[in-house]
N, C-alpha and C. Protein backbone atom coordinates (compact mmCIF):
# COMPACT_ATOMS: atom_id res chain seq x y z
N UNK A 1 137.44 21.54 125.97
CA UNK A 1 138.47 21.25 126.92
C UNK A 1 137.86 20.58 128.15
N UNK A 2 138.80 19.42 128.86
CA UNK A 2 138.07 18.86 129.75
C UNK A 2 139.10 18.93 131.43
N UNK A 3 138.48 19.75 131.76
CA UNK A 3 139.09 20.06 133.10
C UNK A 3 139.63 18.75 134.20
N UNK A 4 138.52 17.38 133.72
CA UNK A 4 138.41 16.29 134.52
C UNK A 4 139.34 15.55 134.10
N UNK A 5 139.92 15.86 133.13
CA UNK A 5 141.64 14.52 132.02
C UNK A 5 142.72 15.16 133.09
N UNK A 6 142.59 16.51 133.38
CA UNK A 6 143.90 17.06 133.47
C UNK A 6 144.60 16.62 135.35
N UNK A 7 145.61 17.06 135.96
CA UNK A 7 145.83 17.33 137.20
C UNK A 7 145.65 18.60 137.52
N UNK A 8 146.05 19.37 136.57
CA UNK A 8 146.57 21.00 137.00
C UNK A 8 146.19 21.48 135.44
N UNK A 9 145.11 22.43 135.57
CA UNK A 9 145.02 23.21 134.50
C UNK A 9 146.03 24.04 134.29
N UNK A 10 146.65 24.70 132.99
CA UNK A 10 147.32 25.02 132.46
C UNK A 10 148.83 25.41 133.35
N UNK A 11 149.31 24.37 133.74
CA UNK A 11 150.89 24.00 134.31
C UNK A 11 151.68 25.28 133.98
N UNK A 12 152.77 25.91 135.05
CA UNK A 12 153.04 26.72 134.48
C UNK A 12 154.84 26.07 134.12
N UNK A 13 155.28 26.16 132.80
CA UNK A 13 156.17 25.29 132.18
C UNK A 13 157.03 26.46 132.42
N UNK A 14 157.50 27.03 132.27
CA UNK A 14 158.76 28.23 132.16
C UNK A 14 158.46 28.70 130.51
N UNK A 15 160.25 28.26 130.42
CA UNK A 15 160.39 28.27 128.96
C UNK A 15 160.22 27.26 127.89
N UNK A 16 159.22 26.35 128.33
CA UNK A 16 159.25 24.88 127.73
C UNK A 16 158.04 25.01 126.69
N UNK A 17 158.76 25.24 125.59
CA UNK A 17 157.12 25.43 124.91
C UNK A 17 157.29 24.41 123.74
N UNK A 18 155.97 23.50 123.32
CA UNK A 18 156.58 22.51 123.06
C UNK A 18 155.22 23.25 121.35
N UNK A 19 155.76 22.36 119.89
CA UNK A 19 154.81 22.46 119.13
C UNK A 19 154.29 21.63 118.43
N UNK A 20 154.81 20.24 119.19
CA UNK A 20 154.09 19.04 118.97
C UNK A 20 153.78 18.70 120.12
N UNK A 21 153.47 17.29 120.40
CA UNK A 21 153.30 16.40 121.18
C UNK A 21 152.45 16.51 123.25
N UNK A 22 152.29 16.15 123.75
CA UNK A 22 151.66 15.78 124.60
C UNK A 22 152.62 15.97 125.97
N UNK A 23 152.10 16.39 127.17
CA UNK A 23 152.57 16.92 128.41
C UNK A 23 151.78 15.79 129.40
N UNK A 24 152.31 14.55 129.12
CA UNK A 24 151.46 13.19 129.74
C UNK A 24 151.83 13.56 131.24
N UNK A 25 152.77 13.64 131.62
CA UNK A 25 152.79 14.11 133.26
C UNK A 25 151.38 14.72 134.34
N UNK A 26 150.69 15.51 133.23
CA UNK A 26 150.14 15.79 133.76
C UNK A 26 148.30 15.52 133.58
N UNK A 27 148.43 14.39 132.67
CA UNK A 27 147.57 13.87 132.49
C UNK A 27 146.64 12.76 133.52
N UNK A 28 145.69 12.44 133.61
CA UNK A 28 145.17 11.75 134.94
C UNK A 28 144.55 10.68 134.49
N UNK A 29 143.96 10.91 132.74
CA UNK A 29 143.00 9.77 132.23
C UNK A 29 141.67 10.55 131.84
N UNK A 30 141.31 9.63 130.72
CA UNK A 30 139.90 10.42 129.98
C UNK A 30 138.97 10.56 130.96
N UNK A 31 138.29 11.50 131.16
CA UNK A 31 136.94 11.57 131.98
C UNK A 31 136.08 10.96 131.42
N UNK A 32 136.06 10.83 130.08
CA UNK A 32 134.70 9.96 129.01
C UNK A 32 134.89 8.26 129.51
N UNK A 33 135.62 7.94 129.05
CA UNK A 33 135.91 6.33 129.00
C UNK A 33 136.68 5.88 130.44
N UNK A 34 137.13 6.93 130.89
CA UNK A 34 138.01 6.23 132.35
C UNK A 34 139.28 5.69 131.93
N UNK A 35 139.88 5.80 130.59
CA UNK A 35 140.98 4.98 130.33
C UNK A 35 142.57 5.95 130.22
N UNK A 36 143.32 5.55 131.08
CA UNK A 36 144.53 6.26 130.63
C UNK A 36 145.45 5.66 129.85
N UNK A 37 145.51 6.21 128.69
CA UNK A 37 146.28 5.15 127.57
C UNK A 37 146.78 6.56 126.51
N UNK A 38 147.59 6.39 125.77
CA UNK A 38 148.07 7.34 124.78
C UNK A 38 147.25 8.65 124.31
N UNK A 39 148.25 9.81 124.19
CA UNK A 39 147.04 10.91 123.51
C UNK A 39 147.52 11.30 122.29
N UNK A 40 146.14 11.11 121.10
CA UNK A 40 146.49 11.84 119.99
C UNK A 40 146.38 12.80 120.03
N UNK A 41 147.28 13.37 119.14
CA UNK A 41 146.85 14.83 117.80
C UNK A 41 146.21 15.03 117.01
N UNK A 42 145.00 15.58 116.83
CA UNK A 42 144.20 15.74 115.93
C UNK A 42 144.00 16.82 115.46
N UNK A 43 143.51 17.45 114.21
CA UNK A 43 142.49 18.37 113.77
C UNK A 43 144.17 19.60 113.70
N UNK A 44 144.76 19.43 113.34
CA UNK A 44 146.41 20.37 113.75
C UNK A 44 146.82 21.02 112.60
N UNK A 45 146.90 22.33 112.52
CA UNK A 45 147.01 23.20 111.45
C UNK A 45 148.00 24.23 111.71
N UNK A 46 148.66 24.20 110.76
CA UNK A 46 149.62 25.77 110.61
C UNK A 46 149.49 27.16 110.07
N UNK A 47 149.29 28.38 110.91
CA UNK A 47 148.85 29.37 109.85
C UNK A 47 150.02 30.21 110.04
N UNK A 48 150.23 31.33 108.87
CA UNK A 48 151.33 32.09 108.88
C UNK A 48 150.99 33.37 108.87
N UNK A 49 150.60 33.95 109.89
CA UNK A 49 149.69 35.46 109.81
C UNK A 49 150.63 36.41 110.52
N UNK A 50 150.97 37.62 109.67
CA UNK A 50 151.89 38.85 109.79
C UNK A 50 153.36 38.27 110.06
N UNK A 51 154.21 37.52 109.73
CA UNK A 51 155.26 37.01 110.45
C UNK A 51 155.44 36.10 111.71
N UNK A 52 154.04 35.59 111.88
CA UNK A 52 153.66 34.89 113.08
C UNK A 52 153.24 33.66 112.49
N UNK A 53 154.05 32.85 112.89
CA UNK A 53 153.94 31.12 113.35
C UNK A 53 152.64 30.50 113.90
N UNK A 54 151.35 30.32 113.64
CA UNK A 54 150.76 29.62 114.82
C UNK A 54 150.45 28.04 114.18
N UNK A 55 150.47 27.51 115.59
CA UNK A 55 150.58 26.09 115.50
C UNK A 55 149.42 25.43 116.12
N UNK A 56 148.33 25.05 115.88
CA UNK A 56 146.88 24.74 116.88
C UNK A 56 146.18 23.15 116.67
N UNK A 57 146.36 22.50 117.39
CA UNK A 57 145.63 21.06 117.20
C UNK A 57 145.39 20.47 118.88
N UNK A 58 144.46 19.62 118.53
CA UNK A 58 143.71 19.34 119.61
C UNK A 58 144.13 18.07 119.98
N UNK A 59 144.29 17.83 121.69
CA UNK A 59 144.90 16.11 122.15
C UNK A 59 143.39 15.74 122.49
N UNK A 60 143.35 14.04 121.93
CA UNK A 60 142.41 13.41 122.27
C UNK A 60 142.40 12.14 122.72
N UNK A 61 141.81 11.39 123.22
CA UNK A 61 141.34 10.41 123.81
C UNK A 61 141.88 9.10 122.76
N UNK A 62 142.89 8.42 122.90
CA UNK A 62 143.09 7.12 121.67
C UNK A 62 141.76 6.11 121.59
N UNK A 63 141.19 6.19 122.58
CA UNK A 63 140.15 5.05 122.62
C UNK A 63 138.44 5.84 122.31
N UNK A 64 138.15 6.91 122.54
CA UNK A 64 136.90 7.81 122.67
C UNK A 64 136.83 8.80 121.71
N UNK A 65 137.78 9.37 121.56
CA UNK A 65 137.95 10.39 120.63
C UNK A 65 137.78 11.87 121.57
N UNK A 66 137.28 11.45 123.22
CA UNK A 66 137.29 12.48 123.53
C UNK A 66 138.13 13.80 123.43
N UNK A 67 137.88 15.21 123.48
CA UNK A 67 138.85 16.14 123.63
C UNK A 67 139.20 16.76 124.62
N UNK A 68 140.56 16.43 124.61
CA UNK A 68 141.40 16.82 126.24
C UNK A 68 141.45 17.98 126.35
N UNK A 69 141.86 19.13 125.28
CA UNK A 69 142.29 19.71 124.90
C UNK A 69 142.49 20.39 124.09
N UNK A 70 142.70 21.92 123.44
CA UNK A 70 142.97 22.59 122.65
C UNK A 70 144.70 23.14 122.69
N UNK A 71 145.72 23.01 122.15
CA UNK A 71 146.76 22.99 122.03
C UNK A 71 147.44 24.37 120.92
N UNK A 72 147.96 25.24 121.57
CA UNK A 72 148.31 26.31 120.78
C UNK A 72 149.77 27.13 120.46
N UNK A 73 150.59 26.92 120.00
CA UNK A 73 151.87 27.43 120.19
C UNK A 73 152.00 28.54 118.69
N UNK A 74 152.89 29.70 119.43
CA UNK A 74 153.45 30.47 118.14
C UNK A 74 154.93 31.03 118.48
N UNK A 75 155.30 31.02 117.10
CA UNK A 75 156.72 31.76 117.18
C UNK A 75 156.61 32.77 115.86
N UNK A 76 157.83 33.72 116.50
CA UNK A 76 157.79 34.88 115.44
C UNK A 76 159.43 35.57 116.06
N UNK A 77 159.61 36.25 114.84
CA UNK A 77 161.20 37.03 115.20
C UNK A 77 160.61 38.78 115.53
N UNK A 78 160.74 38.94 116.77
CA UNK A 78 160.55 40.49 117.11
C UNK A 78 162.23 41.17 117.49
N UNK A 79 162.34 42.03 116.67
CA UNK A 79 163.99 42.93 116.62
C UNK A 79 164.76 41.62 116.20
N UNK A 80 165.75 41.53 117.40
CA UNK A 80 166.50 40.46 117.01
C UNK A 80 166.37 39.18 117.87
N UNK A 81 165.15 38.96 118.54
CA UNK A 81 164.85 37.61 118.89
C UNK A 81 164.08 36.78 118.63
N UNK A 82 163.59 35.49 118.38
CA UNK A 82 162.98 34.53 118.32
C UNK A 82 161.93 34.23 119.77
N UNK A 83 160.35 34.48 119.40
CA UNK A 83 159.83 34.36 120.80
C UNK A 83 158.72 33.30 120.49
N UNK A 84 158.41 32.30 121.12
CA UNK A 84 157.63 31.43 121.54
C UNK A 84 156.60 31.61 122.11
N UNK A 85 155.39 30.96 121.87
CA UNK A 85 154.67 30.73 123.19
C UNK A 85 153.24 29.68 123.13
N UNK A 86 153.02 29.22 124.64
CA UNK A 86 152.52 28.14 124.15
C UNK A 86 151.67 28.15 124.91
N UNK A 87 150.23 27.63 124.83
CA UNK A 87 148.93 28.00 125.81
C UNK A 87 148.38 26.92 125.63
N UNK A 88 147.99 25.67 126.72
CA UNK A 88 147.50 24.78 126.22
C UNK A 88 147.00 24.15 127.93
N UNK A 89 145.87 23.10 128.01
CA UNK A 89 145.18 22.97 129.29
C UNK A 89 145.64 21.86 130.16
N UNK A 90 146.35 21.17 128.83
CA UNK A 90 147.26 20.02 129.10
C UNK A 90 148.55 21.15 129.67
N UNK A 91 149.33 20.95 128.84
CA UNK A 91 150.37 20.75 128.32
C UNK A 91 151.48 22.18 128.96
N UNK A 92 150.30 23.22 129.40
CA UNK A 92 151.03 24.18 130.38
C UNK A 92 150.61 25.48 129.62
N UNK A 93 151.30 26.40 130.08
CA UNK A 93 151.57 27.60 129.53
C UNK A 93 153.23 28.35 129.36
N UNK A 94 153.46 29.12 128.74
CA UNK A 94 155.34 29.23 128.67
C UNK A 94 155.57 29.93 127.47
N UNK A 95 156.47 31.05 128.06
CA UNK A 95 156.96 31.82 126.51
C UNK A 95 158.43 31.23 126.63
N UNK A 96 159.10 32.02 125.91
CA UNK A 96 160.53 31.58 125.64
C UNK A 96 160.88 33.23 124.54
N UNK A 97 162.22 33.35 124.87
CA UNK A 97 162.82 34.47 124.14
C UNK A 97 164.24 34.30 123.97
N UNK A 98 164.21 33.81 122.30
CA UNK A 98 165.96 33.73 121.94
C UNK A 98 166.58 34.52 121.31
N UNK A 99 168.20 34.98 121.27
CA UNK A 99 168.33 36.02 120.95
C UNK A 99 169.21 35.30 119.13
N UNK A 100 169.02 35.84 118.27
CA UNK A 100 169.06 35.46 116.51
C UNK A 100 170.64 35.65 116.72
N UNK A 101 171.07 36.59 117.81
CA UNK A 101 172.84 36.91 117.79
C UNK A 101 173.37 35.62 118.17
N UNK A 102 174.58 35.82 117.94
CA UNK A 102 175.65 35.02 118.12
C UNK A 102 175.67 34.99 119.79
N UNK A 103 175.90 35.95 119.96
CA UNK A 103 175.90 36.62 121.81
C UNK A 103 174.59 37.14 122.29
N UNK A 104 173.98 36.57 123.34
CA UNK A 104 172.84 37.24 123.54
C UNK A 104 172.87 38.53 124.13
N UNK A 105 172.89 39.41 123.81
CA UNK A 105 172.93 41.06 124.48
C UNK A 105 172.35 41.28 125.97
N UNK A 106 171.50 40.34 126.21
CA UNK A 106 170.56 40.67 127.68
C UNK A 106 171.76 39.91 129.07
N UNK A 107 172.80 38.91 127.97
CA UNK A 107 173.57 38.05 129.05
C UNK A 107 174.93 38.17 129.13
N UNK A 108 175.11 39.18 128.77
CA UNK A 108 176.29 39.83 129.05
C UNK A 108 176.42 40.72 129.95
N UNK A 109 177.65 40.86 130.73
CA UNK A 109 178.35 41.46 131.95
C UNK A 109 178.15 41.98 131.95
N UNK A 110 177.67 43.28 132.65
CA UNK A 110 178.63 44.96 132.45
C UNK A 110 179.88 44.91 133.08
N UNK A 111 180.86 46.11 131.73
CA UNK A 111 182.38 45.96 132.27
C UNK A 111 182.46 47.08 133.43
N UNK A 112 181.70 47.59 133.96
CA UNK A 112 181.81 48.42 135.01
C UNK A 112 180.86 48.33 136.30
């Protein structure tokens, strides 16, 4: 991971957790080559361990091959929600929690 590509090490995103692609906002330009130009995906694999989603590939440099980055997101269903989360040096940090109901139980009124 290269502290010198980034603006802001690990951004804090909310609920924005992404399991592709690139968080260019906060990108500044390769520290290797000096060039700010597109970032790949590389080296990006899916594993499926205990009911858990993980998603891990690395952003790099289009011109150097340098590595910006290590890129990590998972999802999994705990009770009845769908939870996210995403840890990456680019690209931020951010969980997320959806509810599988029709109605989310946490966003509802009380009638009293």
């Amino acid at each position: 991971m290269c502290t010198s590509c980034v603006q802001k090490e690990y951004p804090d995103r909310g609920n924005t957790c992404l399991e592709n692609g690139s968080y260019l906002i906060n990108y500044v330009g390769c520290a290797k080559c000096h060039q700010r130009d597109f970032v790949l995906i590389s080296n990006k694999s899916t594993e499926d361990e205990d009911g858990e989603e993980i998603v891990t590939y690395d952003h790099v440099c289009k011109n150097c091959d340098h590595t910006i980055a290590r890129h990590e997101y998972t999802f999994s269903v705990v009770d009845d929600y769908q939870e996210y989360t995403m840890l990456c040096l680019l690209c931020g940090k951010a969980e997320d929690s959806i509810s599988v109901l029709p109605d989310d139980p946490r966003q509802t009124a009380p009638l009293f």
